[in-house]
Protein backbone atom coordinates (compact mmCIF):
# COMPACT_ATOMS: atom_id res chain seq x y z
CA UNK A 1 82.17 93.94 -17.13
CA UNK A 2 80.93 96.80 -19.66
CA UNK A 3 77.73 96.05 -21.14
CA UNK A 4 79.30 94.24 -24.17
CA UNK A 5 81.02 92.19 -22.54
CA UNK A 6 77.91 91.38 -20.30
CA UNK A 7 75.89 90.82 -23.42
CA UNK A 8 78.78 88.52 -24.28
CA UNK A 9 79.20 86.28 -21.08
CA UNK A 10 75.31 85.69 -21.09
CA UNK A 11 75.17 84.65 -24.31
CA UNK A 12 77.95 82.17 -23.95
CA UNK A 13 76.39 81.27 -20.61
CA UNK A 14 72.73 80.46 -21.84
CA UNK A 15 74.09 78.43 -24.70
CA UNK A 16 76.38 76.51 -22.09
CA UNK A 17 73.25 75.59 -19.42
CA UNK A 18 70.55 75.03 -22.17
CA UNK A 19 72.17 74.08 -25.57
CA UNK A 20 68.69 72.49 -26.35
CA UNK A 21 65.74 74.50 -26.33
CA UNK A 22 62.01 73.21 -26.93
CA UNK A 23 58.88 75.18 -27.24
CA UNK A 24 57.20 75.41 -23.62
CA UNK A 25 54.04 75.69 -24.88
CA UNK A 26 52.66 72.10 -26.09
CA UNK A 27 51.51 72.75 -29.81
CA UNK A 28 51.40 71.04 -33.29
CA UNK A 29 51.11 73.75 -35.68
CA UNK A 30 50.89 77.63 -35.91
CA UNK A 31 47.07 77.90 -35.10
CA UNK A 32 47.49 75.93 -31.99
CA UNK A 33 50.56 77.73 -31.14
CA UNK A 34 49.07 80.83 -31.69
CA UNK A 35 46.14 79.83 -29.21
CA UNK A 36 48.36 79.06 -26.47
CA UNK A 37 50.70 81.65 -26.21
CA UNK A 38 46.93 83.85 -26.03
CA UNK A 39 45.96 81.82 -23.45
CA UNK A 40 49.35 81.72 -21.61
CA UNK A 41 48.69 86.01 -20.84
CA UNK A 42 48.59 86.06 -17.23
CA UNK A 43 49.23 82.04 -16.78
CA UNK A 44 51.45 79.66 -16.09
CA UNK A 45 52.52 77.69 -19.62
CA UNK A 46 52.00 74.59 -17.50
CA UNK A 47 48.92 75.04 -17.06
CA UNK A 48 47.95 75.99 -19.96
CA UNK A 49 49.42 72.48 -21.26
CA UNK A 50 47.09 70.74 -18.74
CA UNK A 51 44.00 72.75 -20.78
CA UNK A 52 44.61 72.90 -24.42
CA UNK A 53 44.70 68.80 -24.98
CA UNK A 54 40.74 68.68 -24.06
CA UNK A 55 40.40 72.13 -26.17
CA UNK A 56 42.31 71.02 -28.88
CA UNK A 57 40.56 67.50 -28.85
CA UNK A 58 37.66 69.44 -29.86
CA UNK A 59 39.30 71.76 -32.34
CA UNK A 60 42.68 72.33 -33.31
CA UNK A 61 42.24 74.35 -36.81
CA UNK A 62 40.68 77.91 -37.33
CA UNK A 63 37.48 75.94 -39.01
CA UNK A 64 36.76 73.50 -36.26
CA UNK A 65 37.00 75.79 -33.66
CA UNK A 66 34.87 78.37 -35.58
CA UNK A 67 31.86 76.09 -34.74
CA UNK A 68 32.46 75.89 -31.40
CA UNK A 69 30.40 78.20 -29.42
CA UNK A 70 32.02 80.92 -26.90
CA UNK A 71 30.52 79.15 -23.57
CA UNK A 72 32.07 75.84 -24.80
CA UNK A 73 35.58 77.34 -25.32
CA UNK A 74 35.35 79.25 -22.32
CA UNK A 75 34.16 76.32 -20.38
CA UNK A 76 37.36 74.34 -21.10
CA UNK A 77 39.94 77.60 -20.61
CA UNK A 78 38.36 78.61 -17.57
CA UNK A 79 40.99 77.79 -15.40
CA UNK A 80 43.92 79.86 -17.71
CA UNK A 81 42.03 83.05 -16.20
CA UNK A 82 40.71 85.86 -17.91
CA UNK A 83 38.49 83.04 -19.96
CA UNK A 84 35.49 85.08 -21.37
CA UNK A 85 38.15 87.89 -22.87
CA UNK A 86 40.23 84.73 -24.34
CA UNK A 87 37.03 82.47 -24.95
CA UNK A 88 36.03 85.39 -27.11
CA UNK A 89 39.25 86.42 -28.77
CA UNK A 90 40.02 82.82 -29.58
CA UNK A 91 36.40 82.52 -31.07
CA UNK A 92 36.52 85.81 -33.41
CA UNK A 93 40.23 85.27 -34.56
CA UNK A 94 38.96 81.56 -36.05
CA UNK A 95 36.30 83.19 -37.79
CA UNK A 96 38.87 86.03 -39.01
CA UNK A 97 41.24 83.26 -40.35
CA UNK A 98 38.81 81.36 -42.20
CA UNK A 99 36.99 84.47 -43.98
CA UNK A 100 40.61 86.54 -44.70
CA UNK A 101 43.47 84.72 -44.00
CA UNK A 102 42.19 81.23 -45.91
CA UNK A 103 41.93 79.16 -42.77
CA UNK A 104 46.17 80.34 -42.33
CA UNK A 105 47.54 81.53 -39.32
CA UNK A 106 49.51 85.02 -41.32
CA UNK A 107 53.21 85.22 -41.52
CA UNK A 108 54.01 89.16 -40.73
CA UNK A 109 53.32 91.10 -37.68
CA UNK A 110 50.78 93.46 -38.96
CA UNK A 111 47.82 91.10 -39.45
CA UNK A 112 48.78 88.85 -36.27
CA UNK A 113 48.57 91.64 -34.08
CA UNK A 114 45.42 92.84 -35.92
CA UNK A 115 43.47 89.62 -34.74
CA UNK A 116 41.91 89.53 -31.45
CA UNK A 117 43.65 89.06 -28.02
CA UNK A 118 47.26 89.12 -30.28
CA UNK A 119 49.38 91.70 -28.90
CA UNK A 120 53.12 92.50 -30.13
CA UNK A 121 54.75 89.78 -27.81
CA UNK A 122 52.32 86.86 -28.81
CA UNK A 123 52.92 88.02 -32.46
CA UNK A 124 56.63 87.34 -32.02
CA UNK A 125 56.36 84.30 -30.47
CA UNK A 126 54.73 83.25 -33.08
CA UNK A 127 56.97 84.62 -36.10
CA UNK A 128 59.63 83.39 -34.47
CA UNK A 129 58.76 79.66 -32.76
CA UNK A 130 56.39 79.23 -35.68
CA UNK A 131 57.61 80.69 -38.64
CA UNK A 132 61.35 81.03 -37.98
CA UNK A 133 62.08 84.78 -38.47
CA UNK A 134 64.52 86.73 -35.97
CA UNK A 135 62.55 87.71 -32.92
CA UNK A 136 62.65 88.81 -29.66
CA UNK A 137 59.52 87.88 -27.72
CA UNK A 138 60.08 89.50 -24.11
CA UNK A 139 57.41 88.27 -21.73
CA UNK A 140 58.18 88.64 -17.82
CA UNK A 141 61.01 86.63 -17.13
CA UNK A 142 63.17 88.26 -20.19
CA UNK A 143 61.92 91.82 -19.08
CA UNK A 144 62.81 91.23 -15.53
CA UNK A 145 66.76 89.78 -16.02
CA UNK A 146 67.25 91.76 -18.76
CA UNK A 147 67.17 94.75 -15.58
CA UNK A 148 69.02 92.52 -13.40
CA UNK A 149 71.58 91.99 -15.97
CA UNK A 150 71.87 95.77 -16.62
CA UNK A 151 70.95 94.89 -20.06
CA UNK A 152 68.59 97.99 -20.15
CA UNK A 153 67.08 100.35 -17.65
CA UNK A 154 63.89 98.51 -18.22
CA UNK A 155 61.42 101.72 -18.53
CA UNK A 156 59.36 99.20 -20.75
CA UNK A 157 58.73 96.25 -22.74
CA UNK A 158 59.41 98.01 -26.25
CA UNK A 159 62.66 99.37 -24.97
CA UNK A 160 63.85 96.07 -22.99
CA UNK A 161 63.00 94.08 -26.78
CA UNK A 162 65.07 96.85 -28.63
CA UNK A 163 67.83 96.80 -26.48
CA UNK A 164 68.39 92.96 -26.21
CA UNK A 165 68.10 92.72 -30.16
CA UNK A 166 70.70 95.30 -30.24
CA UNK A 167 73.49 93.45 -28.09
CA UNK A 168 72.64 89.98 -28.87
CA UNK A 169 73.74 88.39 -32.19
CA UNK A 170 70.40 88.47 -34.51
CA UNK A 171 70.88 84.56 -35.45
CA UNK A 172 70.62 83.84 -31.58
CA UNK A 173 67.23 85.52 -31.44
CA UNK A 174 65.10 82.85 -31.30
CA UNK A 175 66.95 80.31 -28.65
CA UNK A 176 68.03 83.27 -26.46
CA UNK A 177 64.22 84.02 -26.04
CA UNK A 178 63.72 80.73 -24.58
CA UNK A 179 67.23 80.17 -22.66
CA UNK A 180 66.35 83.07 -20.69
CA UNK A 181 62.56 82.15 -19.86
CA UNK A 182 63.99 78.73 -18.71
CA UNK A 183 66.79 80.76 -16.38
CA UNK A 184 64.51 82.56 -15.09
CA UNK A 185 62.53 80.09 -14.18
CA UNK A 186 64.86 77.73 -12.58
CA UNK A 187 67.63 80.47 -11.20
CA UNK A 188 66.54 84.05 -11.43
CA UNK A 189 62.73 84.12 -10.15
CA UNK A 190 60.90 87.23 -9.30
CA UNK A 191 61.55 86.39 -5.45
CA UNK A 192 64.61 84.08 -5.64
CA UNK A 193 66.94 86.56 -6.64
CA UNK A 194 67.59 90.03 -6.45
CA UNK A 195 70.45 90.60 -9.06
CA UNK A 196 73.15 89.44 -6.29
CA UNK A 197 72.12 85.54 -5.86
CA UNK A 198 71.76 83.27 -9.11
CA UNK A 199 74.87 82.11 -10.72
CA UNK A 200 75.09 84.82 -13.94
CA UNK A 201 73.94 87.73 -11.62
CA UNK A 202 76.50 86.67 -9.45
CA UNK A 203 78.86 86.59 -12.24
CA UNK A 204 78.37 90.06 -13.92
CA UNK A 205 77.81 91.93 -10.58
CA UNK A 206 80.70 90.93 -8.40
CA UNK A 207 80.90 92.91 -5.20
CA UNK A 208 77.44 94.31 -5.40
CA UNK A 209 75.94 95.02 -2.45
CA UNK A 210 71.97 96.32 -3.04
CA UNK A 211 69.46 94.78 -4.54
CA UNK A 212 68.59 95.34 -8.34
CA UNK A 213 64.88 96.86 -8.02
CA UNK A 214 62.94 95.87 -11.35
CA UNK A 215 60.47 98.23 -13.55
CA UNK A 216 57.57 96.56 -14.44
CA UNK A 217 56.57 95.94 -17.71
């Protein structure tokens, strides 16, 4: 297959093995959406599910949780990792809603990523789980079978999100995103498969005999 018609057969493929696709992170509105794809940087999204009911039993709005103090917060995210970085974001970017945004989680990518502990990807997850718009979110699992699917040489994050946006048809955005986190998950893992064993790498790389080696993100 040319890269096309790989782009093509995935597409068909994803839409085949997960025609529904819901949010992995548990959430209720943008704000608390928002705060778990922060807290999901460097952890699992089920864990994060296991933490955010007791945080967001204490505050689930940017006012609420602008009370709470930073040891509190941090106290409940601890075991997400990285908790007095994301106790403190999650802290500052309340306050920052309330006094600019009018309590609103914003809907373009410029003031989401200007808000503490809210890089590009979180931002897109957001514009496009929360507020609909085309996106492309590409966390580990998209960067890593995007390579394996020769989808792009990988060199980096920005490039891996501009290529897939470029083969992929623009209204598919938004499920692909997830259809490809839950393939990776349950076929294509970082140590389950190499680019020769799961179904669609065995599918678009017939014949091939060494291992795909990834680029890191």
């Amino acid at each position: 297959m040319n890269k096309s018609e790989r782009f093509i057969h995935i597409n068909k493929r994803l839409h085949e093995m997960y025609p529904e696709t819901p949010i992995p992170l548990e959430h209720d509105s943008n704000y608390t959406l928002l705060i778990a794809v922060l807290l999901s940087a460097q952890c699992t999204d089920k864990r994060v599910n296991l933490v955010t009911p007791e945080l967001f039993a204490l505050a689930d709005n940017p006012e609420d949780m602008s009370l709470v103090t930073t040891e509190e917060i941090r106290r409940i995210i601890k075991p997400c990792g990285l908790s007095p970085k994301k106790s403190r974001a999650i802290s500052t970017l309340s306050k920052i809603l309330m006094d600019k945004h009018e309590g609103q989680v914003p809907e373009n990518y410029e003031a989401l990523e200007d808000l503490p502990g809210v890089g590009h990807k979180t931002a897109s997850v957001v514009m496009s789980q929360g507020f609909k718009h085309p996106a492309f979110p590409v966390d580990t699992h998209v960067h890593r079978l995007a390579q394996r699917w020769r989808l792009t040489n990988g060199k980096n994050v920005k490039q891996t999100e501009s290529d897939l946006k470029k083969g992929f048809p623009k209204e598919n955005w938004n499920k692909l995103h997830i259809q490809i986190i839950y393939y990776g998950r349950e076929h294509c893992t970082a140590r389950g498969c190499d680019g020769r064993i799961c179904p669609i790498c065995l599918e678009i790389n017939p014949g091939r005999k060494s291992p795909i080696i990834n680029s890191k993100a």
